[in-house]
Protein backbone atom coordinates (compact mmCIF):
# COMPACT_ATOMS: atom_id res chain seq x y z
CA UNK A 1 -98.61 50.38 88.02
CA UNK A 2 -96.30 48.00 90.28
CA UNK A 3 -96.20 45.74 86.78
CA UNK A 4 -95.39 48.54 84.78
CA UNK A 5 -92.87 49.72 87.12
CA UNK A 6 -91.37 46.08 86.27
CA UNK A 7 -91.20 45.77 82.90
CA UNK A 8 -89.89 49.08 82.65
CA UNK A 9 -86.98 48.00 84.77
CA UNK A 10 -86.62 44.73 83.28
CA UNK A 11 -86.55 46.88 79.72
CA UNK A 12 -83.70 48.87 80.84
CA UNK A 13 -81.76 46.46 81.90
CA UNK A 14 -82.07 44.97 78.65
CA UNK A 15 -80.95 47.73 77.17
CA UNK A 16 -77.66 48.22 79.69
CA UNK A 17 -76.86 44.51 79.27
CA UNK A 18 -76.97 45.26 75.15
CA UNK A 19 -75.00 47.90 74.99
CA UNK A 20 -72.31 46.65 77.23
CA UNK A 21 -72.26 43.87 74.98
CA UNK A 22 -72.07 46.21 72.22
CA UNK A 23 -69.17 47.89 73.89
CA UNK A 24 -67.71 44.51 74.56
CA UNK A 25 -67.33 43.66 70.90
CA UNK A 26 -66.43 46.92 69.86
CA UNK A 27 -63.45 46.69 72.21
CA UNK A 28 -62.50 43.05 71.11
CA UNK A 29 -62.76 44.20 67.45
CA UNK A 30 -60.47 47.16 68.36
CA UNK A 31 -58.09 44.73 69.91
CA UNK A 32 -58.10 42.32 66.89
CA UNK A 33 -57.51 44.98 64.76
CA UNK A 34 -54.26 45.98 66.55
CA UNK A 35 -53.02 42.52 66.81
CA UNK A 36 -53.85 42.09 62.68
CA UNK A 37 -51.50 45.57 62.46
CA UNK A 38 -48.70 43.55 64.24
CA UNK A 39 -49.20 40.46 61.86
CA UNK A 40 -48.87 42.63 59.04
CA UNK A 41 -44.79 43.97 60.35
CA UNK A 42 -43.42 40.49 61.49
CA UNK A 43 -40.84 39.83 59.05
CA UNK A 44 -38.21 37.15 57.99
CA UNK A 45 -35.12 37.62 59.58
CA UNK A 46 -33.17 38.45 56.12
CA UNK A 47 -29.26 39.21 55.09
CA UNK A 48 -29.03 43.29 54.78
CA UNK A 49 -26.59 45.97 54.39
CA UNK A 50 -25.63 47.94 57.28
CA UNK A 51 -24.24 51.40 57.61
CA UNK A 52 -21.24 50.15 59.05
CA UNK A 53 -20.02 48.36 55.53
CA UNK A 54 -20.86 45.25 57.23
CA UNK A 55 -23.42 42.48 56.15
CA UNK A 56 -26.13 41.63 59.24
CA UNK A 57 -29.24 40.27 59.84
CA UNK A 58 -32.51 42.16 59.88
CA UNK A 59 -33.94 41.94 63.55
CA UNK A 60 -36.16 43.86 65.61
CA UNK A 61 -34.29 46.57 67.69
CA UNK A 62 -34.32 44.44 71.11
CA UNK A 63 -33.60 41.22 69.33
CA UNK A 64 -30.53 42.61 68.03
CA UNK A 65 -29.69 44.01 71.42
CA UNK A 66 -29.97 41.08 72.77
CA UNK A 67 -27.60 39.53 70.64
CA UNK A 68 -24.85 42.09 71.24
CA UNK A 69 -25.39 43.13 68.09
CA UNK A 70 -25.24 46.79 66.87
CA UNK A 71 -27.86 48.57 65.00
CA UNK A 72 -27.00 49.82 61.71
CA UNK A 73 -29.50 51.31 59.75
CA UNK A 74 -33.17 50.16 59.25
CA UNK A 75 -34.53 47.43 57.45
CA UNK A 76 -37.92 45.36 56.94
CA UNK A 77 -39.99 48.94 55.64
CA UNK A 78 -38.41 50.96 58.91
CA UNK A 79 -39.91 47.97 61.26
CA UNK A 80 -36.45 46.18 61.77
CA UNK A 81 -32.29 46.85 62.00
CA UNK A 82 -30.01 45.85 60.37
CA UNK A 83 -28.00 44.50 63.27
CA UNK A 84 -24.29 43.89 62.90
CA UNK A 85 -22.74 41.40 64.91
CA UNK A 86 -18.64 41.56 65.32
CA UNK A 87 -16.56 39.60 68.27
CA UNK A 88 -13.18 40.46 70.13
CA UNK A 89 -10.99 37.83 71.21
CA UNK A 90 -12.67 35.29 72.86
CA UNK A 91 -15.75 35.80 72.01
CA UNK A 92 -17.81 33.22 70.20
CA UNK A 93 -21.62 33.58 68.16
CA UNK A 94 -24.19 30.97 66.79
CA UNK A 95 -25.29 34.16 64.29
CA UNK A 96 -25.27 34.40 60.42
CA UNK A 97 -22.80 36.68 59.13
CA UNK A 98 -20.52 37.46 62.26
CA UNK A 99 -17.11 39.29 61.81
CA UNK A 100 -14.00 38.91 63.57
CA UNK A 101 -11.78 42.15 63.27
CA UNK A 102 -8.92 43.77 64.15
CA UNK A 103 -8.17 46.88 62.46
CA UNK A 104 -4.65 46.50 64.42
CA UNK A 105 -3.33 43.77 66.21
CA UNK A 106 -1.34 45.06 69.41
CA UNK A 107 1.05 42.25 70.99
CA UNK A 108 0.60 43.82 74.45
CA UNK A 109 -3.56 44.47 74.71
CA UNK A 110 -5.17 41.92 72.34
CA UNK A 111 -5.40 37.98 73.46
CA UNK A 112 -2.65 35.31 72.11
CA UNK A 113 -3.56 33.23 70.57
CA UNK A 114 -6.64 35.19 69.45
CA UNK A 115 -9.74 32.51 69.34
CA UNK A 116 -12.96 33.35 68.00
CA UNK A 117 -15.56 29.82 68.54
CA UNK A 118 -18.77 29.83 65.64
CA UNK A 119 -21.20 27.41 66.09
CA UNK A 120 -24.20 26.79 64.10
CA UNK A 121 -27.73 28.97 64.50
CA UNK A 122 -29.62 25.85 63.45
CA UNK A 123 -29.13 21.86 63.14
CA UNK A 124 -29.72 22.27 59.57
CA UNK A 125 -26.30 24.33 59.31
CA UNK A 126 -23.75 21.99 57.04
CA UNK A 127 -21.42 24.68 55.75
CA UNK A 128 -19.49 27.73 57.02
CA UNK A 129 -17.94 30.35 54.28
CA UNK A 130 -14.81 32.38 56.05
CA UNK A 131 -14.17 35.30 54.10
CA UNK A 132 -10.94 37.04 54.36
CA UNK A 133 -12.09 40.66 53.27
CA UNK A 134 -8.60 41.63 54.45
CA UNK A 135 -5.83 39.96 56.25
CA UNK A 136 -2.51 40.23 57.43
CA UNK A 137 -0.14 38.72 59.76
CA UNK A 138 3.99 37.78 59.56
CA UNK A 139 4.73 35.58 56.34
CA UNK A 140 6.24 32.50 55.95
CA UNK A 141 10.01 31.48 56.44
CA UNK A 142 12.00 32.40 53.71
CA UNK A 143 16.06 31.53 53.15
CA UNK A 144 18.24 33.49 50.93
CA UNK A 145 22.09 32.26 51.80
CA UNK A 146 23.63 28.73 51.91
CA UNK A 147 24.17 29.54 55.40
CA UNK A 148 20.54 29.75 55.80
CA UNK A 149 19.98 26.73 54.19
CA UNK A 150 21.52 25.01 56.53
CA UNK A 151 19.99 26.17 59.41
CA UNK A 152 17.16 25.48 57.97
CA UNK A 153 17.98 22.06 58.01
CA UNK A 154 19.30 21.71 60.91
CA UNK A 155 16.36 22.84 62.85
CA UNK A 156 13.66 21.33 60.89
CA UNK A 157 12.45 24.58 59.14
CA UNK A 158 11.59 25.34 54.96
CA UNK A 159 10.86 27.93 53.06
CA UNK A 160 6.89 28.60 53.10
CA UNK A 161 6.61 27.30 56.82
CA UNK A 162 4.06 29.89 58.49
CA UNK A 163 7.01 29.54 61.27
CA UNK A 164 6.20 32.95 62.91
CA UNK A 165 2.34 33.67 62.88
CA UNK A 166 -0.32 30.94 61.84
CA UNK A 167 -4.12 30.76 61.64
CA UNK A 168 -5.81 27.79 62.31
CA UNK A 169 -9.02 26.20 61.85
CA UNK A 170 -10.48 23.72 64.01
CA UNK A 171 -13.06 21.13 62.86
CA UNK A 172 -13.87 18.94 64.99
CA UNK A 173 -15.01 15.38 63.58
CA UNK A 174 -13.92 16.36 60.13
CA UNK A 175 -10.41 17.06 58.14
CA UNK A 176 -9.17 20.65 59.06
CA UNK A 177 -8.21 22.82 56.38
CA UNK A 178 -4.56 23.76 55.77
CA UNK A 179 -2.64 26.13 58.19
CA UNK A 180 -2.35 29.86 56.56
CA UNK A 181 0.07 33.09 57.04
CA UNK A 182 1.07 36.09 55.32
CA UNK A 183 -1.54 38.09 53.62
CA UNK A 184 -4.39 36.56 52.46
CA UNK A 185 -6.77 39.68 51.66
CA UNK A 186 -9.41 37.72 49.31
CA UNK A 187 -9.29 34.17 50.15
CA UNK A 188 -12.06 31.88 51.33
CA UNK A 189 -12.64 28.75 52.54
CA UNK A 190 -15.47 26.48 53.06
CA UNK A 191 -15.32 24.53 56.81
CA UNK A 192 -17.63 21.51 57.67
CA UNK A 193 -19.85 22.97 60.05
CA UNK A 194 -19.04 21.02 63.66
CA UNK A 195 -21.79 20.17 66.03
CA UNK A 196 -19.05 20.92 68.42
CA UNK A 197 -18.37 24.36 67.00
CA UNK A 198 -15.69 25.49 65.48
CA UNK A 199 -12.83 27.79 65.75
CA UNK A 200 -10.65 30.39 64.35
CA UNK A 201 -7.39 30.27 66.29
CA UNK A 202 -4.68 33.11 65.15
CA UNK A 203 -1.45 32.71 66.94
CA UNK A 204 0.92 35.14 67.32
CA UNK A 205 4.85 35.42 67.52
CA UNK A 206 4.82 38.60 69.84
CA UNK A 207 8.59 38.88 69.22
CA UNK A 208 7.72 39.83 65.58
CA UNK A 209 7.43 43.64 64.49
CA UNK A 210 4.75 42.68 62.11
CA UNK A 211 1.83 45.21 61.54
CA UNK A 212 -1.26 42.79 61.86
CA UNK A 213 -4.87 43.16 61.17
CA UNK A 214 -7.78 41.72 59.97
CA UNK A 215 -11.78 41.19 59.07
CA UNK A 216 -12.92 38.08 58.38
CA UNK A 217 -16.62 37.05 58.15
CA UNK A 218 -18.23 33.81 58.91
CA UNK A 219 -21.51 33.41 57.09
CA UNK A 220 -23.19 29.82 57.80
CA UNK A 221 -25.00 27.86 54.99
CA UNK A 222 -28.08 25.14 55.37
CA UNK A 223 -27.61 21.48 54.00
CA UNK A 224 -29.70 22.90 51.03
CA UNK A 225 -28.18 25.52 49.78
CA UNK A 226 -27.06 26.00 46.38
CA UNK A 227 -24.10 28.53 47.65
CA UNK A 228 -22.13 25.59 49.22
CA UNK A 229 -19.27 23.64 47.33
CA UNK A 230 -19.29 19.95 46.11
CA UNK A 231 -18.02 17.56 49.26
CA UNK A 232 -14.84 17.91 49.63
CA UNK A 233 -14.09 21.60 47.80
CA UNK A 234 -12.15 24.16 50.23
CA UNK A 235 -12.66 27.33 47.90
CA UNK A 236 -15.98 27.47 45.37
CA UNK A 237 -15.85 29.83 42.30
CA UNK A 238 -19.20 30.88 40.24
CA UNK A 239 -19.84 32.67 37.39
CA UNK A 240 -17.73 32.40 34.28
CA UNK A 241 -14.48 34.46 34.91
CA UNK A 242 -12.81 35.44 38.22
CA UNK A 243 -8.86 34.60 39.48
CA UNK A 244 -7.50 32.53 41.90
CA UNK A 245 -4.06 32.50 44.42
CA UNK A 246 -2.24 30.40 46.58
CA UNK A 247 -2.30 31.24 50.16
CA UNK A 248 -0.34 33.80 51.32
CA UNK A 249 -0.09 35.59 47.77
CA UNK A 250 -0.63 39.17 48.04
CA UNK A 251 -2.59 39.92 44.98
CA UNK A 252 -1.64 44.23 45.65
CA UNK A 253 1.95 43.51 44.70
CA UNK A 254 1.94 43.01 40.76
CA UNK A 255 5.33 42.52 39.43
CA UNK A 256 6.45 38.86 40.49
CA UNK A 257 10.39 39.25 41.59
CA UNK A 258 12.89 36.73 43.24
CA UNK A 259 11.60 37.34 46.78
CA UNK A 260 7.94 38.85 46.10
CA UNK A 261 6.28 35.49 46.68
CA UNK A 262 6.97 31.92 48.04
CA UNK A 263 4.02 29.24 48.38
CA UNK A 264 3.16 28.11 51.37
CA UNK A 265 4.20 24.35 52.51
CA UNK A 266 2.26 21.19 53.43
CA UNK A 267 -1.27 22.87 51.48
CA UNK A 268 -3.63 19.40 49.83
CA UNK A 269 -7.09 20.80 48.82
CA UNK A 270 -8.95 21.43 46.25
CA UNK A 271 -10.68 25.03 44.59
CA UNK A 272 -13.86 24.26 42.77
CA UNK A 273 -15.85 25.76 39.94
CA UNK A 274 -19.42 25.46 39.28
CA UNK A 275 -19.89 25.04 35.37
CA UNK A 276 -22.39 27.35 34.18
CA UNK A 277 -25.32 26.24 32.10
CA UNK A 278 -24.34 26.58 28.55
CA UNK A 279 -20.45 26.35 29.02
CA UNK A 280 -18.08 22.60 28.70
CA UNK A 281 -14.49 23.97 29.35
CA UNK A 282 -12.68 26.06 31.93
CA UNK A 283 -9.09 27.47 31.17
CA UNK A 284 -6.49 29.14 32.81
CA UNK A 285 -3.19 30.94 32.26
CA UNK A 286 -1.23 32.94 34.48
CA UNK A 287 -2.43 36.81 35.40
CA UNK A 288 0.48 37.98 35.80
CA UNK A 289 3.07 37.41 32.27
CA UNK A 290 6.00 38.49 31.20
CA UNK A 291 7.15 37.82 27.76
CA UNK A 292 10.43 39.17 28.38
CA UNK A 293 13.81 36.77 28.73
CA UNK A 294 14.24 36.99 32.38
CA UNK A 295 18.49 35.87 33.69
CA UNK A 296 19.44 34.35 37.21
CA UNK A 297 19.30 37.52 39.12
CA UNK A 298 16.55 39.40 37.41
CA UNK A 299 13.09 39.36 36.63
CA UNK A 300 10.11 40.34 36.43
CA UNK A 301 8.60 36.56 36.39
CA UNK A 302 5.35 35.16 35.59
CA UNK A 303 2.86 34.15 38.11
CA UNK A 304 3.23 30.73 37.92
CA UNK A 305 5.75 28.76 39.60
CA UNK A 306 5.51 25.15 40.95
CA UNK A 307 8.50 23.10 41.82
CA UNK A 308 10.44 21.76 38.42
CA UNK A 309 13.92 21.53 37.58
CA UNK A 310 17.43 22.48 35.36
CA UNK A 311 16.45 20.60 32.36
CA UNK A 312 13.88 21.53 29.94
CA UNK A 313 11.50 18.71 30.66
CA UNK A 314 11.70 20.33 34.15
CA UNK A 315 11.14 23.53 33.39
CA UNK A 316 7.39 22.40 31.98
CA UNK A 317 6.26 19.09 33.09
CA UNK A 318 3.66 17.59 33.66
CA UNK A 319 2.09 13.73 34.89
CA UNK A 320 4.80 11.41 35.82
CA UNK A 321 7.58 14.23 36.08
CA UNK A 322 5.18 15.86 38.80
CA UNK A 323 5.53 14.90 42.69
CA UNK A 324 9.08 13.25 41.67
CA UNK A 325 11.48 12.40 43.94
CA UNK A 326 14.21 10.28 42.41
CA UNK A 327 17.28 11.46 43.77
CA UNK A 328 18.61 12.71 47.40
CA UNK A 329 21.79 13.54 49.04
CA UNK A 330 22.14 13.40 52.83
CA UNK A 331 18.22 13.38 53.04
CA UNK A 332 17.22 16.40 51.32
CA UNK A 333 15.81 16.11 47.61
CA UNK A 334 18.64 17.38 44.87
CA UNK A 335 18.12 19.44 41.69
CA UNK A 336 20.67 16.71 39.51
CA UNK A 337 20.79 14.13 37.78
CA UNK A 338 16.87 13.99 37.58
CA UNK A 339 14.07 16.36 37.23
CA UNK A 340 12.69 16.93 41.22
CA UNK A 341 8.99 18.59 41.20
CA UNK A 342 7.28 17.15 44.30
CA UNK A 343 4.64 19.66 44.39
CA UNK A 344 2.30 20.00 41.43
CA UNK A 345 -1.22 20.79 40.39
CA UNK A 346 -3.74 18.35 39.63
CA UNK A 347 -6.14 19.04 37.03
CA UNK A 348 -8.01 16.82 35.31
CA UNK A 349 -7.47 15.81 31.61
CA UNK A 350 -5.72 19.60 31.45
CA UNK A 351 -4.87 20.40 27.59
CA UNK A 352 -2.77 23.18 25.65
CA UNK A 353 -5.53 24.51 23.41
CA UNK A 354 -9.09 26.11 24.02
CA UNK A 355 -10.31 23.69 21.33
CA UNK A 356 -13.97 22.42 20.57
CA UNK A 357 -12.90 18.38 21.61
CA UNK A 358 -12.45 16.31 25.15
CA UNK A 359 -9.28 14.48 24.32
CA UNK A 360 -6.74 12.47 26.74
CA UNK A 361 -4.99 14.97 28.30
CA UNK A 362 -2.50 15.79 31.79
CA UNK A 363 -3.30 14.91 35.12
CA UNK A 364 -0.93 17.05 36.80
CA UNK A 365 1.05 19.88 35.89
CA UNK A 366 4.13 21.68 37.51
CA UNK A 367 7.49 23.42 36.72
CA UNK A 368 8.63 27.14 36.08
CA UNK A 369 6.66 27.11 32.84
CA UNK A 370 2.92 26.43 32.88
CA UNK A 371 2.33 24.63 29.56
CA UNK A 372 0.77 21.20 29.37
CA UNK A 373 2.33 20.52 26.45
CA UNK A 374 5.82 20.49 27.32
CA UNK A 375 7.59 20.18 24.27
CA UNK A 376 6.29 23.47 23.45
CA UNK A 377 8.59 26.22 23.99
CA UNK A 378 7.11 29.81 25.63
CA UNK A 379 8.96 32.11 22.83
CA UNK A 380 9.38 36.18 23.51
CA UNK A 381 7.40 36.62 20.77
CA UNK A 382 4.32 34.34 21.52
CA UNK A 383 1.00 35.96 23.19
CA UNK A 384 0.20 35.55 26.67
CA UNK A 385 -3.22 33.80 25.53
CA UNK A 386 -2.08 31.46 23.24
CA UNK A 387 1.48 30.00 24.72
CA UNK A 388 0.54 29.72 28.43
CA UNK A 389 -3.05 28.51 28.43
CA UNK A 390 -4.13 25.15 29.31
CA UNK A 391 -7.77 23.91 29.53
CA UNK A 392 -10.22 21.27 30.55
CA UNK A 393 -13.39 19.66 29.45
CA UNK A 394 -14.09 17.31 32.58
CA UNK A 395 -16.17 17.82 35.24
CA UNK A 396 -16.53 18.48 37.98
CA UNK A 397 -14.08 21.45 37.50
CA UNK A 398 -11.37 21.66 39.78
CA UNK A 399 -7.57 23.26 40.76
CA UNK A 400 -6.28 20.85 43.20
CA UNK A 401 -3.19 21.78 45.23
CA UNK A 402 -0.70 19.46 46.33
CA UNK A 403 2.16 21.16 48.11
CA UNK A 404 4.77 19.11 50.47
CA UNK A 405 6.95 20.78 53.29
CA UNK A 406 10.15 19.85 51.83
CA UNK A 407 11.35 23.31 50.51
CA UNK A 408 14.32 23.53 52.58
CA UNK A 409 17.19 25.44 50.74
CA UNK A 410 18.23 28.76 49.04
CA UNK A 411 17.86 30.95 45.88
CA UNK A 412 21.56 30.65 45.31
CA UNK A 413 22.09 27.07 43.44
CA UNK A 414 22.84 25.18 46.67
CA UNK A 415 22.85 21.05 45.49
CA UNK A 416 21.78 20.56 49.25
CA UNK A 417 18.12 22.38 48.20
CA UNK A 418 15.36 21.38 46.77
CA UNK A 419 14.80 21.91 43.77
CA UNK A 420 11.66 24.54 44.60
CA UNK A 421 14.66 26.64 45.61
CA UNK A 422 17.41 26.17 43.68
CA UNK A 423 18.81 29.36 40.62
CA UNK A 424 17.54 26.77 37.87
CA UNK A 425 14.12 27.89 38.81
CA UNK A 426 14.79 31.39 37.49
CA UNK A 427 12.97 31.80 34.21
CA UNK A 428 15.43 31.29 31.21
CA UNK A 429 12.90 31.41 28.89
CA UNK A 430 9.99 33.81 28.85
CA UNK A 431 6.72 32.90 30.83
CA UNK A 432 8.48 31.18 33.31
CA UNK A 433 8.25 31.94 37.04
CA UNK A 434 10.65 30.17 39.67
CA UNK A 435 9.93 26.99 41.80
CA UNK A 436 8.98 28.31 44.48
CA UNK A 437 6.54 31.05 43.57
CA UNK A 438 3.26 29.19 43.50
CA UNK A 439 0.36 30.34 41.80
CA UNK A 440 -1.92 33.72 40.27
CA UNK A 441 -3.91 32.11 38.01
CA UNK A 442 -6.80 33.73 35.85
CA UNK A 443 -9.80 31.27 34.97
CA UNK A 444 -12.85 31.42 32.18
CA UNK A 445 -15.33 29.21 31.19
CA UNK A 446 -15.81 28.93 27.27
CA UNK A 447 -19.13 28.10 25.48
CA UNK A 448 -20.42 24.69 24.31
């Protein structure tokens, strides 16, 4: 009986020991399945839409928070944010898609200069896109009286000198891109990503009544990405069609006068366009064309205007007559006895007809009149299209914008100006804009 008593013992504790083991495994299969639940949710921290209007990054709702981001709207199938990540003054961010905004600058609350530092999110970072969704601060310096002018010369200022407000760009081991005012509402550039960040610096003339805001986004692009620009390429341009500016142009006013517009000074870059598979030539002509005869006083003008002079090969020149300086008086470049265009545009091989052929054509072009074929005259009568479009067949594509700071003078014929700024420049023919207008160009890319 005593043996019995054992082996029934022994028996159930067999039978304990099995089914905690049974219990064991059911828990650790109930505990694998839970972790496999959180396997399936983990998702790639993508680009996304927030509720906000603004682009951000999809995190998890304490990730974002984290960040000093802000949650706006779900993403990753209700398992994420979309998390939103804007800075003040000061205040500086390693994430993808950060904005820097002001809806309105005040002189007396907000931080001058206003700095905002970006550094990269990754060593693989090479590129960073700024976005100017909307901007606006003072314009540049602008003289309209031979009094003016002189001051101008005497204290070392020029028309299109961001003399008042200025945003800057800081990259640090690299060239910096140019220095920027006015509006600028739908301009980009792309900035050499700094292993030693870099940063946004807006600086402010708090004695100027200027109404001042602005969003600009920073969104940061790996070595690899086919979104980036060739070396060297400020602004990039896909697709087939689109329009480009000059810094400072405000695209919302759209009749070109004697004081609507002046190009900003010392600007050297380039704006680049990707050529699209099937397509060998990229044209442009000016968006904004007037066929009518415009006189000394009047206008409207056409949305072209880059340096030149009195005399017809002035008025339209291009290669050799462009970034010309043959004649001075008392240090400042003069309109007479020779053609003075010192900044121009650089195109390559740039021809006057959308023809089928790659033949020998300008290098640079400038003037009042933008024709690469010179000794063509822009008649009243003549389309748009046909008289003031100029193309190119070689590649890589580019716009390249050489601009000096020597537009010191006055809209009134002073012989002391330069010749961006001197009453010659108004149009005397149709299509022409004045010398110191700059550039609202439309672009297309035409079939093989």
């Amino acid at each position: 009986m005593k043996l019995l008593c054992f082996l029934g013992l022994l028996g159930s504790l067999e039978a304990a020991g099995q089914t905690n083991k049974t219990e064991t495994t059911a828990k650790q299969e109930r505990v694998q399945r839970q972790l496999g639940i959180f396997n399936v949710v983990t998702f790639p921290n993508d680009p996304c839409a927030g509720n906000n209007g603004l682009n951000g990054t999809c995190y998890t709702g304490s990730e974002c928070a984290g960040k000093g981001g802000s949650s706006q709207g779900s993403c990753a199938a209700g398992f994420g944010v979309c998390c939103t990540i804007t800075l003040a003054c000061g205040g500086s961010s390693s994430e993808n898609m950060t904005y820097a905004i002001i809806g309105t600058y005040s002189t007396s609350n907000d931080e001058d200069p206003c700095v905002y530092k970006i550094c990269k999110r990754s060593a693989d970072i090479c590129k960073l896109r700024i976005d100017f969704e909307s901007f606006t601060i003072a314009t540049a310096t602008a003289f309209t009286t031979n009094a003016a002018d002189g001051l101008a010369q005497l204290y070392g200022l020029a028309a299109g000198k961001c003399d008042s407000d200025v945003l800057t760009i800081s990259n640090p081991g690299g060239p910096s891109p140019p220095k920027i005012c006015g509006v600028n509402t739908g301009q980009h550039m792309y900035i050499d990503a700094s292993d030693q960040c870099n940063n946004i610096n807006i600086d402010i003339d708090t004695g100027s009544s200027t109404t001042r805001n602005w969003n600009i986004k920073v969104t940061q692009h790996t070595c690899e990405s086919r979104m980036q620009p060739q070396k060297d390429c400020l602004q990039w341009h896909t697709g087939t069609s689109g329009t480009i500016f000059n810094f400072g142009w405000d695209t919302s006013v759209t009749t070109v006068s004697s004081t609507s517009h002046i190009h900003q000074q010392t600007q050297y870059y380039d704006i680049c366009f990707r050529r699209e598979r099937g397509y060998c030539s990229l044209c442009f002509t000016p968006q904004i064309f007037t066929k009518e005869t415009s006189t000394a006083t009047a206008g409207p003008f056409t949305s072209f205007g880059v340096s030149g002079a009195a005399i017809a090969a002035g008025k339209s020149s291009i290669d050799s007559l462009c970034g010309s300086s043959s004649a001075t008086a008392n240090g400042v470049t003069t309109v007479s006895p020779n053609p003075v265009t010192m900044d121009y545009i650089e195109v390559l091989n740039l021809q006057p007809t959308i023809g089928a052929t790659d033949t020998l054509g300008a290098g640079r072009i400038c003037g009042t009149v933008f024709n690469s074929a010179p000794t063509a005259v822009v008649h009243a009568t003549t389309s748009p299209s046909a008289a003031s479009t100029s193309c190119t067949w070689s590649t890589p594509f580019k716009w390249g914008v050489r601009f000096n700071s020597e537009e010191i003078g006055d809209a009134t014929g002073d012989v002391k100006a330069t010749a961006q700024n001197t009453a010659e420049h108004y149009g005397s023919v149709a299509g022409a804009g004045m010398g110191y207008t700059g550039f609202y160009m439309a672009w297309w890319q035409n079939t093989c």
